[in-house]
Protein backbone atom coordinates (compact mmCIF):
# COMPACT_ATOMS: atom_id res chain seq x y z
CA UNK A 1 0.00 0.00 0.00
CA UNK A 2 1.02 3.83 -0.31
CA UNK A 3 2.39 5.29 2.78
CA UNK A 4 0.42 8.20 4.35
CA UNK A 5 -0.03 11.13 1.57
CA UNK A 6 -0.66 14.71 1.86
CA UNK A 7 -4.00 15.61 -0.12
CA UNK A 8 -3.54 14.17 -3.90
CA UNK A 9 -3.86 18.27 -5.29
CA UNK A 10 -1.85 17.59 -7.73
CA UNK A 11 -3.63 14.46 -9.09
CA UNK A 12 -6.39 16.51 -8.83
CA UNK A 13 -5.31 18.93 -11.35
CA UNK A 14 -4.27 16.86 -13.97
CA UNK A 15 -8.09 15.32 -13.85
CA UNK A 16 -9.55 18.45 -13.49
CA UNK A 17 -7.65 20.03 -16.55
CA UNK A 18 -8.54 16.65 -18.82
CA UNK A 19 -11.96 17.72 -17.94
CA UNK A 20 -11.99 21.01 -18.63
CA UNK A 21 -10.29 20.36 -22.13
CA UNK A 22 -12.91 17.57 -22.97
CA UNK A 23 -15.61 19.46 -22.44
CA UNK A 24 -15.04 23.09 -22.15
CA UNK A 25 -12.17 23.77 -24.35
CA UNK A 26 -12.50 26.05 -27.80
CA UNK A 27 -13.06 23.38 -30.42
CA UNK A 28 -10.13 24.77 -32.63
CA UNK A 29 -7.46 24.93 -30.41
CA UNK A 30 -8.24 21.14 -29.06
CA UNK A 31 -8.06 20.12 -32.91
CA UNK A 32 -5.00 21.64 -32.99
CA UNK A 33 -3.13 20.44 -29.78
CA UNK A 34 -5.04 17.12 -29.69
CA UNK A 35 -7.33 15.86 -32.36
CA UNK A 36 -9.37 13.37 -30.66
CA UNK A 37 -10.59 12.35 -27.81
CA UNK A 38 -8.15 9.38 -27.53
CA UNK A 39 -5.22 10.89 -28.36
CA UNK A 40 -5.92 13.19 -24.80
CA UNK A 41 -6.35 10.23 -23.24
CA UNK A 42 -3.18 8.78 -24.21
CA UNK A 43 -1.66 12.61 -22.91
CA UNK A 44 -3.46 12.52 -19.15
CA UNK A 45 -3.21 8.82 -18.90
CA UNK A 46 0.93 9.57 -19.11
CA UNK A 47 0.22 12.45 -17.03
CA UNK A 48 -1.60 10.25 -14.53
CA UNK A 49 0.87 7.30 -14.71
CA UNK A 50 4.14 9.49 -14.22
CA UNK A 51 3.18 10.59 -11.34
CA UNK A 52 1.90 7.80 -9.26
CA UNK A 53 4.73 5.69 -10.06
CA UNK A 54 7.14 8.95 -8.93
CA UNK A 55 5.43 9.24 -5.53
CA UNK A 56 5.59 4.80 -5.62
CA UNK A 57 9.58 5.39 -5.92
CA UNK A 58 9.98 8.42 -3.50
CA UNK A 59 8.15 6.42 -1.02
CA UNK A 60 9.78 2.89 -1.80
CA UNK A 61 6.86 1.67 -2.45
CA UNK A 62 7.17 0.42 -6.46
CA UNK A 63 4.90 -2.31 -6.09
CA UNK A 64 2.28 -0.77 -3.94
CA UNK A 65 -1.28 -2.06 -5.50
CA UNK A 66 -3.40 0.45 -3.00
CA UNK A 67 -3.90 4.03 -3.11
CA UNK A 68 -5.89 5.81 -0.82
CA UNK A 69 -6.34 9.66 -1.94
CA UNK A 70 -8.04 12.34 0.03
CA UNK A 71 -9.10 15.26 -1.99
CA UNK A 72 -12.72 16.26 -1.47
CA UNK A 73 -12.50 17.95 -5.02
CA UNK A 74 -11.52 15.07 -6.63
CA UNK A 75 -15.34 13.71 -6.12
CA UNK A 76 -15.98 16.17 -9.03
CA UNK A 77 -14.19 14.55 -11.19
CA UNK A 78 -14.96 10.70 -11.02
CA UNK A 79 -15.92 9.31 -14.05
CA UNK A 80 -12.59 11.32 -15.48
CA UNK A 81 -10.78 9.08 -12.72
CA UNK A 82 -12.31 6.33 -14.08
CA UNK A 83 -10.90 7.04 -17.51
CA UNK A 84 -7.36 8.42 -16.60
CA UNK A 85 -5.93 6.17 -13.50
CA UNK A 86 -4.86 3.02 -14.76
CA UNK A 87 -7.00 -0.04 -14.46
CA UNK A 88 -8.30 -0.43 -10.96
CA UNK A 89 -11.27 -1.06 -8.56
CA UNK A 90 -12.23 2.50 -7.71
CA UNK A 91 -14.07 2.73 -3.79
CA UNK A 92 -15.72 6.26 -3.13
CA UNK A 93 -15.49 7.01 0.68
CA UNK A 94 -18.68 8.96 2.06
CA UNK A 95 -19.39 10.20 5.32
CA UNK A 96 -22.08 11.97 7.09
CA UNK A 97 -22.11 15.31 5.85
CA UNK A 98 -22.86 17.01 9.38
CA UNK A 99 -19.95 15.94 10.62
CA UNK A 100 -17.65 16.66 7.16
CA UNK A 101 -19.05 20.06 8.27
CA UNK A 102 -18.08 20.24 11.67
CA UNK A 103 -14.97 19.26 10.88
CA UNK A 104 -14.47 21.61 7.93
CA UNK A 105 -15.74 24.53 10.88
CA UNK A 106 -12.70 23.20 13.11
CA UNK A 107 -10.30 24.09 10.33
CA UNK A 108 -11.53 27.38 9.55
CA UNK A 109 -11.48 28.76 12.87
CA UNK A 110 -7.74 27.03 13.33
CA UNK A 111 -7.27 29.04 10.07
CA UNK A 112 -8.89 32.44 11.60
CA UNK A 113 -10.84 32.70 8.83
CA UNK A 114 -14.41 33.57 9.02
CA UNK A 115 -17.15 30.44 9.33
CA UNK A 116 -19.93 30.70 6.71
CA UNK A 117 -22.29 27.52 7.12
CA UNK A 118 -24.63 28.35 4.23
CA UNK A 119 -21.63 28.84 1.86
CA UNK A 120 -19.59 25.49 2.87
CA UNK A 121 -22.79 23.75 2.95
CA UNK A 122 -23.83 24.87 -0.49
CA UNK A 123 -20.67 24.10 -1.98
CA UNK A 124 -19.96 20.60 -0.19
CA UNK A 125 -23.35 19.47 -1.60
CA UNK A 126 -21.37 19.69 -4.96
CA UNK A 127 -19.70 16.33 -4.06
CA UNK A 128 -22.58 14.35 -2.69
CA UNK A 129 -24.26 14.95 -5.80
CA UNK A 130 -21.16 13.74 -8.12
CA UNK A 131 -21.09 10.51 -6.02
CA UNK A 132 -24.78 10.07 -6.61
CA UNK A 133 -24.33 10.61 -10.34
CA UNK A 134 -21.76 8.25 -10.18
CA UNK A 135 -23.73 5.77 -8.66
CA UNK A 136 -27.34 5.85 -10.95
CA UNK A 137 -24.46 5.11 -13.66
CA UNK A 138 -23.55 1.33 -12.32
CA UNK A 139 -20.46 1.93 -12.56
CA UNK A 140 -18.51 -1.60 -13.02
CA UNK A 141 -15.60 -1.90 -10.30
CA UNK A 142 -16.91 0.65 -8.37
CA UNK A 143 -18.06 0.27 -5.03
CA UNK A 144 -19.38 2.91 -2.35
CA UNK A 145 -18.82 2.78 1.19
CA UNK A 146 -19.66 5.10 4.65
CA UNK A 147 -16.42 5.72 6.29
CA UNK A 148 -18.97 5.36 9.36
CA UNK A 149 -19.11 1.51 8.63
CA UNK A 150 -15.30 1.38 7.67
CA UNK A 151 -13.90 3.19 10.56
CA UNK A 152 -16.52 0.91 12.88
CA UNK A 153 -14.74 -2.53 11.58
CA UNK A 154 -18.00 -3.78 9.27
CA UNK A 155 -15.54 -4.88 6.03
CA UNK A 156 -17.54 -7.63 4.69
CA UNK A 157 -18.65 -5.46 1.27
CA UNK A 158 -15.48 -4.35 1.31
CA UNK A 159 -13.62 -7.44 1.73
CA UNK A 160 -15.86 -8.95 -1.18
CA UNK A 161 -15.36 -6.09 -3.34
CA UNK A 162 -11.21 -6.40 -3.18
CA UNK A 163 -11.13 -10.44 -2.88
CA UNK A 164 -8.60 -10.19 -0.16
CA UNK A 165 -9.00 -8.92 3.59
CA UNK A 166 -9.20 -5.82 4.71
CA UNK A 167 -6.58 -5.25 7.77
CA UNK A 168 -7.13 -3.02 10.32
CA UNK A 169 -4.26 -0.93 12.30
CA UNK A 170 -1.33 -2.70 10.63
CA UNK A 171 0.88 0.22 9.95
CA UNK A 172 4.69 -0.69 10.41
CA UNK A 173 6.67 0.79 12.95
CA UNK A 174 9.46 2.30 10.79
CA UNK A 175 6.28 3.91 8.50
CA UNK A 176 4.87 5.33 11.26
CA UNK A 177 8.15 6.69 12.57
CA UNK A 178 8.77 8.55 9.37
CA UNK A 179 5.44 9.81 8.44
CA UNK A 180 5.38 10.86 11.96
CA UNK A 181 8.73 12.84 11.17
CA UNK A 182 6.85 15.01 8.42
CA UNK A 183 3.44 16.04 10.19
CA UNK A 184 2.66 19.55 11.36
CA UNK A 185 0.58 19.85 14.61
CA UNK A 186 0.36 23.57 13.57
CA UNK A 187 -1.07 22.28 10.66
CA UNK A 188 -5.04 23.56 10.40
CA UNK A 189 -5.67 20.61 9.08
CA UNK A 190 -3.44 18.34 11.27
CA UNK A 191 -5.58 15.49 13.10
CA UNK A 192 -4.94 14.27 17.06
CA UNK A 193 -6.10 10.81 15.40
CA UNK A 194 -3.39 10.74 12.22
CA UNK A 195 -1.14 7.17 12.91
CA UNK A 196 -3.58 5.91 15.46
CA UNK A 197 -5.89 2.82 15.51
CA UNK A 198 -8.92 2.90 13.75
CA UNK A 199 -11.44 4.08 15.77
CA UNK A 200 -15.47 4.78 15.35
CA UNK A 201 -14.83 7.96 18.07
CA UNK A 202 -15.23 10.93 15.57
CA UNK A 203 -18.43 9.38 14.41
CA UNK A 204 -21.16 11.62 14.96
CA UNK A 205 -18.48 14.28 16.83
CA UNK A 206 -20.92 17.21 14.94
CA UNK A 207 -22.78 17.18 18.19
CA UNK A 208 -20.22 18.90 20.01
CA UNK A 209 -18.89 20.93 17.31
CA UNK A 210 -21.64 22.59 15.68
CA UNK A 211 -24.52 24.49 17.38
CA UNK A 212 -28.12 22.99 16.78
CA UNK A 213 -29.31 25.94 14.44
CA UNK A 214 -26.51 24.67 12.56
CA UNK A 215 -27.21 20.94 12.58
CA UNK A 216 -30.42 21.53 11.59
CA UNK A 217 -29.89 23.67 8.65
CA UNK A 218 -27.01 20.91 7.40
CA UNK A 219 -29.83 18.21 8.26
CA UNK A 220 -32.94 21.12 5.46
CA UNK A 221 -30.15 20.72 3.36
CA UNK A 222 -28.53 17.39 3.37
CA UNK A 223 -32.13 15.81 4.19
CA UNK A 224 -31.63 13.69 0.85
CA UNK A 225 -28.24 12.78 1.21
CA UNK A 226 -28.93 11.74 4.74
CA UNK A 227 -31.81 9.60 3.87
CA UNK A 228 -29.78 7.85 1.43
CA UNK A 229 -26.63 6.94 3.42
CA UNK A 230 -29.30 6.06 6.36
CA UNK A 231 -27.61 8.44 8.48
């Protein structure tokens, strides 16, 4: 597997610019720097491939088989992933959007910036509805999970999904050590639970975080999304 990654930004990108090309560039110039359709592909695909395996050999990790990214914007842009990465089982991690929220409010004020609910809210709903596009598609080797269930030890879908089992808390020593070497605890975004057990604690941690005129405008808002998770 790939050790523990800062936010995948710059995969990000190079999806995110394959998409704008494909479907929002000026018809002449992609004729001109591309042609077709496959032949940006074949560009981004490269794009894509370079990196991962330069990240694979920084980390000493050239045969890793499991990537685990964490880019909330990269939810806009997965059917592109499903076009560009190369071929895989792709699992979309959700979780309940009260506390994605609260913890996006934790952040802010670390960052002493001001804490708009009605703009985050608005613009997080962006990603829930990707994932649900994503999903009325039936997407073969796709499979999406709660990080609720996950982070609580219920792997069974999981576990059938990947045809192997899904360890929990199996981190090596010497990994730990020198991931913990690189981590900022001034960090806004810096978590007391990075390189610890699993643990189901944070679940439903919005209580405690977030007033209750703000859990119930998340819960107007999100009432769809929460229905469907069965949150």
């Amino acid at each position: 597997m790939f050790p523990f990654l800062p936010e995948c930004t710059l995969l990000t990108q190079q999806v995110e610019l394959y998409s704008r090309t494909l479907n929002h560039c000026d018809p002449q110039r992609f004729l001109a720097y591309f042609g077709n359709k496959q032949n940006l592909l074949i560009y981004y695909r490269k794009n894509v491939a370079r990196l991962l395996n330069q990240t694979a050999s920084l980390h000493r990790k050239p045969k890793a088989t499991t990537l685990v990214l964490k880019d909330p914007n990269l939810t806009l842009y997965l059917a592109e992933v499903k076009d560009l990465f190369p071929p895989h089982k792709l699992i979309v991690l959700v979780r309940d959007p009260r506390d994605v929220l609260a913890s996006m409010k934790n952040v802010i004020v670390r960052k002493q910036m001001k804490w708009d609910l009605q703009a985050e809210a608005n613009q997080l709903f962006s990603y829930y509805h990707s994932i649900a596009n994503l999903q009325q598609q039936e997407v073969q080797n796709c499979l999406f999970v709660r990080y609720e269930d996950i982070v609580a030890g219920t792997t069974a879908a999981l576990q059938d999904f990947l045809q192997q089992p899904v360890l929990q808390n199996t981190s090596h020593n010497k990994d730990v050590n020198n991931v913990r070497e690189q981590l900022d605890e001034a960090d806004p975004f810096f978590s007391e639970l990075y390189l610890q057990p699993t643990t189901s604690k944070k679940i439903g941690s919005y209580r405690d975080i977030l007033s209750d005129d703000e859990v119930r405008h998340i819960e107007a808002v999100y009432s769809g999304v929460i229905k469907h998770w069965h949150y």
